[in-house]
PDB file of N, CA and C in Angstrom:
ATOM      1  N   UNK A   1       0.823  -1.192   0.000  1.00  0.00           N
ATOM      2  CA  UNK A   1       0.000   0.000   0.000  1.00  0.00           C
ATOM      3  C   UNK A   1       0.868   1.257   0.000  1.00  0.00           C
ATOM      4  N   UNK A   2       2.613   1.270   0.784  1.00  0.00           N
ATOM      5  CA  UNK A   2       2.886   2.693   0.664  1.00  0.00           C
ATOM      6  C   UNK A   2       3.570   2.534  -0.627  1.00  0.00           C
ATOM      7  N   UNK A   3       3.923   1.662  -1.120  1.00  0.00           N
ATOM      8  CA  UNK A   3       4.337   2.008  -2.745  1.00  0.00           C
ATOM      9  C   UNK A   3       3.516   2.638  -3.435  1.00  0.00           C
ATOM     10  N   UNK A   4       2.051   2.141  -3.767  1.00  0.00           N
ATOM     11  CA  UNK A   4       0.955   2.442  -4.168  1.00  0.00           C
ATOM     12  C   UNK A   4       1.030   4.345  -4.040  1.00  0.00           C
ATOM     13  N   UNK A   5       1.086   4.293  -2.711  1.00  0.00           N
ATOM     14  CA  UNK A   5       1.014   5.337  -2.199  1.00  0.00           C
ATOM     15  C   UNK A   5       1.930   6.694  -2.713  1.00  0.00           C
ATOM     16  N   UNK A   6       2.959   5.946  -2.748  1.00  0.00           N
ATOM     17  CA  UNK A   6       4.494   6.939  -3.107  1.00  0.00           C
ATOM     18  C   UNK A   6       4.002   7.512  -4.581  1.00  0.00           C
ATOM     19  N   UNK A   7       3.627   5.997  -5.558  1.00  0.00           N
ATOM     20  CA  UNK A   7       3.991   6.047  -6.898  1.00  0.00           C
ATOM     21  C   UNK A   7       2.589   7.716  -7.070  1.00  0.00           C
ATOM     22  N   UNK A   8       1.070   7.368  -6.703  1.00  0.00           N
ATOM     23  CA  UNK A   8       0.759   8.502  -6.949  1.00  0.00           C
ATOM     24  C   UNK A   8       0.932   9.504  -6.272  1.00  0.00           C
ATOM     25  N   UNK A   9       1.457   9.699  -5.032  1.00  0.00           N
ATOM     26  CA  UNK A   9       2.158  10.747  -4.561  1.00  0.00           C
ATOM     27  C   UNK A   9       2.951  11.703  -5.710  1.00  0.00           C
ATOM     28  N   UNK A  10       3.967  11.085  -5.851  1.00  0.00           N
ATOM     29  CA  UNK A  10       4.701  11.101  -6.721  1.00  0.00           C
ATOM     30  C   UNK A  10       4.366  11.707  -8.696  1.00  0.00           C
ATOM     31  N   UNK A  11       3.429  10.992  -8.769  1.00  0.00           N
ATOM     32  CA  UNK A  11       2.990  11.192 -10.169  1.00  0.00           C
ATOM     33  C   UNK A  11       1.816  12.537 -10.268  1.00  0.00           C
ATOM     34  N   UNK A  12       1.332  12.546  -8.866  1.00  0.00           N
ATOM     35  CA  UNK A  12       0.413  13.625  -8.877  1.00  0.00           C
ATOM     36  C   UNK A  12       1.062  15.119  -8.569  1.00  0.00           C
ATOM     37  N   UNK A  13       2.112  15.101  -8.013  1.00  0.00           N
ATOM     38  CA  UNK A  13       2.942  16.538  -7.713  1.00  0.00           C
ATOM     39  C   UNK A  13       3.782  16.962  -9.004  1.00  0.00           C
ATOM     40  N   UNK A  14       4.084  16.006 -10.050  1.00  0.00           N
ATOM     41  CA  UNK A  14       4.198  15.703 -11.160  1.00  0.00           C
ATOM     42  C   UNK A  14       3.522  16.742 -12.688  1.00  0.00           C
ATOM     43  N   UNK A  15       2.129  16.418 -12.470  1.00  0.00           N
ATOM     44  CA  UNK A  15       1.400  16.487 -13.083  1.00  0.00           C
ATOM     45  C   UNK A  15       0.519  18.010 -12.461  1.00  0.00           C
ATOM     46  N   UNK A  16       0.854  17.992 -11.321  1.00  0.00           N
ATOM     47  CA  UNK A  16      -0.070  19.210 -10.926  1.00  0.00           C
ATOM     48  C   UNK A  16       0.879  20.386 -11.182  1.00  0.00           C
ATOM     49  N   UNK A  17       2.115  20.065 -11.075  1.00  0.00           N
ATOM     50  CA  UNK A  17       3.004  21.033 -11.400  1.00  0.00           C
ATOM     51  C   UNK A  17       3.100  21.835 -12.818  1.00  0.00           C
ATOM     52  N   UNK A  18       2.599  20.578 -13.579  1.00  0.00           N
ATOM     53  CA  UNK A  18       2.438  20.778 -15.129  1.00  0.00           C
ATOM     54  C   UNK A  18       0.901  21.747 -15.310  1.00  0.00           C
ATOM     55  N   UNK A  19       0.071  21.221 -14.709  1.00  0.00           N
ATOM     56  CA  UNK A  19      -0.807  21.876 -14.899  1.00  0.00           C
ATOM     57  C   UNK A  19      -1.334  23.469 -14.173  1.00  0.00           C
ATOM     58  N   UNK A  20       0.008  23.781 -12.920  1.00  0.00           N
ATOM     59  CA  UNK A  20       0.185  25.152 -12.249  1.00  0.00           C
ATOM     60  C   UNK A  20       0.973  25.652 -13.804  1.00  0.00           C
ATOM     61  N   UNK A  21       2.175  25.035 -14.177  1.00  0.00           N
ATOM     62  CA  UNK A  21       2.578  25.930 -15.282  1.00  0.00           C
ATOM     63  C   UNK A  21       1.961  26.497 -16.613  1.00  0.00           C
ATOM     64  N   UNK A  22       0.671  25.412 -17.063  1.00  0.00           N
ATOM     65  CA  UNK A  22       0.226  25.629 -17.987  1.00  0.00           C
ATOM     66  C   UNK A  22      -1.148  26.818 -17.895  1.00  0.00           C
ATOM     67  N   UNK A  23      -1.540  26.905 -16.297  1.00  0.00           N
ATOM     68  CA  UNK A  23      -2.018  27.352 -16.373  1.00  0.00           C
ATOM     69  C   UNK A  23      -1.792  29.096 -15.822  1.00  0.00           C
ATOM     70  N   UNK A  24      -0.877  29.381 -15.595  1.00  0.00           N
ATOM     71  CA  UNK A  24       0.085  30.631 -15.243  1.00  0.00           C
ATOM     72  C   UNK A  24       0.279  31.076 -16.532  1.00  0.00           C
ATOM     73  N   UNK A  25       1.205  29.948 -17.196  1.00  0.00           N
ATOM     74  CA  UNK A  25       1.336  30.663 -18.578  1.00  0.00           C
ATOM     75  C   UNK A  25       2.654  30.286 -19.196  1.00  0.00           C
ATOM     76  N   UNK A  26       3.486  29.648 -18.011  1.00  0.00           N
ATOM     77  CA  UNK A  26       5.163  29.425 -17.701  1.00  0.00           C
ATOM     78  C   UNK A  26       5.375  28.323 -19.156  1.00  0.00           C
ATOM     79  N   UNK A  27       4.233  27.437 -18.642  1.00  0.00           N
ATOM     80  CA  UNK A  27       4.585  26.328 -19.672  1.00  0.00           C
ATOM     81  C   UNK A  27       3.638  26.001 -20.978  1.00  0.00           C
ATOM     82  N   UNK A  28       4.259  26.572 -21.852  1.00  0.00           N
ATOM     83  CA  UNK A  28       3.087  26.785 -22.929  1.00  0.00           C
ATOM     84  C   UNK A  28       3.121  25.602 -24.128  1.00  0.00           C
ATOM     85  N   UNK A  29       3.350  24.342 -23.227  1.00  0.00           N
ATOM     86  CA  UNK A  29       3.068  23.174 -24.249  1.00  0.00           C
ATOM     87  C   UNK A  29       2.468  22.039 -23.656  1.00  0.00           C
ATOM     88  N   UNK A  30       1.537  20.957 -24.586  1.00  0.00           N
ATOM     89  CA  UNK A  30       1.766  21.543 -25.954  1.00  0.00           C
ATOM     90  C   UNK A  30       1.102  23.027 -26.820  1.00  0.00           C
ATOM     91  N   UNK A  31       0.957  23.670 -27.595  1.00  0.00           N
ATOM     92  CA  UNK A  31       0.645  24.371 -27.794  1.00  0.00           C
ATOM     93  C   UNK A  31      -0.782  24.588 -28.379  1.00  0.00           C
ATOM     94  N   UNK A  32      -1.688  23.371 -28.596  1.00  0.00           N
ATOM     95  CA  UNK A  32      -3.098  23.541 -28.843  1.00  0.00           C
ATOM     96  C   UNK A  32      -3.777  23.207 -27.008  1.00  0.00           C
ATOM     97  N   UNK A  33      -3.143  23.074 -26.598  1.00  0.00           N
ATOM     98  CA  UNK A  33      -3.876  22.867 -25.284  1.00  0.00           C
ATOM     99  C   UNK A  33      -4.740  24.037 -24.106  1.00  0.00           C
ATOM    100  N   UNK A  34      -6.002  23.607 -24.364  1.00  0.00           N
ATOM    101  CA  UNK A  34      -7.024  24.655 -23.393  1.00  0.00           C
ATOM    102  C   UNK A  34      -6.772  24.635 -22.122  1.00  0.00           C
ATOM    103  N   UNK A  35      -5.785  24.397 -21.682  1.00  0.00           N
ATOM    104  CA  UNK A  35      -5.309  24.563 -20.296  1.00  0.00           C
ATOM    105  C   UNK A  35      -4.203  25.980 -20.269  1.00  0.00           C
ATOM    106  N   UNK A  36      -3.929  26.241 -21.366  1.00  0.00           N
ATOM    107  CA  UNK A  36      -2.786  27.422 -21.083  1.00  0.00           C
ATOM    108  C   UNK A  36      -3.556  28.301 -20.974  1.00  0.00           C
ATOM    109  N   UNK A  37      -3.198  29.465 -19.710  1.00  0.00           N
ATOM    110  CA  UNK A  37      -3.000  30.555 -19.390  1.00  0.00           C
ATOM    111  C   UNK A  37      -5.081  30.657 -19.055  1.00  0.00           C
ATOM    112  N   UNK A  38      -4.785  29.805 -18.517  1.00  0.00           N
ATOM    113  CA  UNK A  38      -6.367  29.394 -17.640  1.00  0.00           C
ATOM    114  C   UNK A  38      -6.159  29.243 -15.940  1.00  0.00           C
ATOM    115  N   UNK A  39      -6.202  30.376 -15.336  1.00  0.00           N
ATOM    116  CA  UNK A  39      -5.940  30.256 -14.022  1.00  0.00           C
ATOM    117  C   UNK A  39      -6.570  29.340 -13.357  1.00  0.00           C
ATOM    118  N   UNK A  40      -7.628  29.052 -13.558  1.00  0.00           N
ATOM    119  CA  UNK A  40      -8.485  27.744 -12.904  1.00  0.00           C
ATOM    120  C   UNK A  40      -7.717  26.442 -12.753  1.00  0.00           C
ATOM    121  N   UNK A  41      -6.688  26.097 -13.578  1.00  0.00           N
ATOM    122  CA  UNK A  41      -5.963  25.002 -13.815  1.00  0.00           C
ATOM    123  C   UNK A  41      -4.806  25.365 -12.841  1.00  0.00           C
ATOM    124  N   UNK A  42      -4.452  25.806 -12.555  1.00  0.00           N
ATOM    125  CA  UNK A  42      -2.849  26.492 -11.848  1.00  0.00           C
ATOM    126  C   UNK A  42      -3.768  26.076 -10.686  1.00  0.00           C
ATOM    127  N   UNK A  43      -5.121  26.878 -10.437  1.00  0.00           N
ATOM    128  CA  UNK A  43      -5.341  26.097  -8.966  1.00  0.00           C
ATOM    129  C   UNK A  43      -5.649  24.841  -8.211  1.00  0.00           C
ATOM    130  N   UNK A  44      -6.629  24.181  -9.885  1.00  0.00           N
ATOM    131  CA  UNK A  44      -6.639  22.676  -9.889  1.00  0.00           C
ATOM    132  C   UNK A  44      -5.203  21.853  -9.797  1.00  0.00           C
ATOM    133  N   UNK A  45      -3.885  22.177 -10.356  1.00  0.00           N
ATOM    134  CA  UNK A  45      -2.912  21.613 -10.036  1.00  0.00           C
ATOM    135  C   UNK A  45      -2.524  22.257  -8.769  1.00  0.00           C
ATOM    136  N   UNK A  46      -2.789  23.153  -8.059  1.00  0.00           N
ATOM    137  CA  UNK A  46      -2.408  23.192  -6.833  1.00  0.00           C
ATOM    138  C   UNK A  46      -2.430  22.370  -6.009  1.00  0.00           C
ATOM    139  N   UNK A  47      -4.220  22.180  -6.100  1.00  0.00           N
ATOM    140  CA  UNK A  47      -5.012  21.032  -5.323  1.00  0.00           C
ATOM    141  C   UNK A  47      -4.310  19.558  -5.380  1.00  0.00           C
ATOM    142  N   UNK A  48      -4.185  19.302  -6.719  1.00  0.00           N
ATOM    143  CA  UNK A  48      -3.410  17.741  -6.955  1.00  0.00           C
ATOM    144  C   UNK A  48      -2.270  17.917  -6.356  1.00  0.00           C
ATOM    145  N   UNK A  49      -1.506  18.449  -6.274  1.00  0.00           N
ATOM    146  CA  UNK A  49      -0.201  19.084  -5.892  1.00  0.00           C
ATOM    147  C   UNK A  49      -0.206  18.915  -4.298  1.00  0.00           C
ATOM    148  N   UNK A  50      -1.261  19.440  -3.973  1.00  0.00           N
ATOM    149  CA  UNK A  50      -1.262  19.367  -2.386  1.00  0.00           C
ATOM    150  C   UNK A  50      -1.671  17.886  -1.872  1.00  0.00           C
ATOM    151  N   UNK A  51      -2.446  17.076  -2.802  1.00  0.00           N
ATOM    152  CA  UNK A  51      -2.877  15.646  -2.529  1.00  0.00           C
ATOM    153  C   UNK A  51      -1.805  14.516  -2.339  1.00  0.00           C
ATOM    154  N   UNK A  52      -1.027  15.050  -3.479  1.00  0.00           N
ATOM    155  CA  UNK A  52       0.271  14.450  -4.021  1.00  0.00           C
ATOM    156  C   UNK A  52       1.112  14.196  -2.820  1.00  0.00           C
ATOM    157  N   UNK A  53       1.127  15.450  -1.932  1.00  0.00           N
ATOM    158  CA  UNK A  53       1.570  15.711  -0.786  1.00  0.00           C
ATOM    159  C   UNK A  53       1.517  14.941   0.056  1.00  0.00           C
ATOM    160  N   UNK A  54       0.052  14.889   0.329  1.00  0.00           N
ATOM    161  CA  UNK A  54      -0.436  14.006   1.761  1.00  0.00           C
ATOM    162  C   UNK A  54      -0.156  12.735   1.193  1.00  0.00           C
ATOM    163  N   UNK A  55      -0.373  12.505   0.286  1.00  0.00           N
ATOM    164  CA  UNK A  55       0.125  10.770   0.126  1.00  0.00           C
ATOM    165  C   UNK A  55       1.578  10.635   0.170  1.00  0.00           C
ATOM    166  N   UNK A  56       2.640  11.142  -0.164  1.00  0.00           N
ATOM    167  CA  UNK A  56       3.697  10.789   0.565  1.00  0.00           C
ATOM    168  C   UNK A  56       3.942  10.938   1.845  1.00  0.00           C
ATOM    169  N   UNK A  57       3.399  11.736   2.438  1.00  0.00           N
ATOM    170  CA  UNK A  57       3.476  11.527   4.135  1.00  0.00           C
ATOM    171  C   UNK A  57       2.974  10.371   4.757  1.00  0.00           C
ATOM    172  N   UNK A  58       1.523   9.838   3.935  1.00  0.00           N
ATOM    173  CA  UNK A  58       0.807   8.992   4.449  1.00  0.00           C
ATOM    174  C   UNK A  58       1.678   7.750   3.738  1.00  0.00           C
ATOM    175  N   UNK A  59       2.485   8.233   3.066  1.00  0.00           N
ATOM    176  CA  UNK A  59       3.482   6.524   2.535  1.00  0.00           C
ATOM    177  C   UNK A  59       4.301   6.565   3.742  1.00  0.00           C
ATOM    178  N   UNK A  60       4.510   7.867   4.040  1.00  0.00           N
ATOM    179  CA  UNK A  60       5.988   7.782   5.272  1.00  0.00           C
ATOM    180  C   UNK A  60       5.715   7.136   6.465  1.00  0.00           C
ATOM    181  N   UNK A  61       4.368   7.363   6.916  1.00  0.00           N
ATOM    182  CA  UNK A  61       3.865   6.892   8.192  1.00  0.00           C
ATOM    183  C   UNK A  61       3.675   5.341   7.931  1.00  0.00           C
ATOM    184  N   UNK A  62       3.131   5.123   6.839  1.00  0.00           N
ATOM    185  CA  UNK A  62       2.824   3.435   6.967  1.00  0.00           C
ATOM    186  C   UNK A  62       4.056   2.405   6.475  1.00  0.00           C
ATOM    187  N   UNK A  63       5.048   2.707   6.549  1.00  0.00           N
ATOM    188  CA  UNK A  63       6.210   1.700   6.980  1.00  0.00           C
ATOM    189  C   UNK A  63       6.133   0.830   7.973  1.00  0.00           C
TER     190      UNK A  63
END
C-alpha cells in the first residue's frame, strides 16, 4: 500500500506542477492545449499538488 502510495504521490505533484505551469502561462506546451494561461488550472494543479503531498506523508507513516 505505501508504494501504491508513493507512486501517486509522486505522479500527482508531477502532473499538478504541469498543470500550475500551464495554467500561469510558464509552460506553454503543448501548444493547442485549453489549459494554457487558464488560471483555474494552476489552482486545480495546486489542489493535486497538495494531494500528491499528503500521500507521501501517508506513505511515510505506513512503513
Amino acid at each position: 500500500m505505501a508504494m501504491l502510495l508513493r507512486i501517486f504521490g509522486i505522479a500527482a505533484i508531477l502532473v499538478g506542477g504541469l498543470w500550475v505551469g500551464q495554467g500561469m502561462g510558464i509552460i506553454m506546451w503543448p501548444a493547442s492545449s485549453f489549459m494554457l494561461v487558464q488560471r483555474q488550472w494552476a489552482f486545480i494543479g495546486a489542489g493535486l499538488m497538495l494531494l500528491g503531498v499528503f500521500a507521501l506523508w501517508r506513505a511515510k507513516r505506513r512503513r
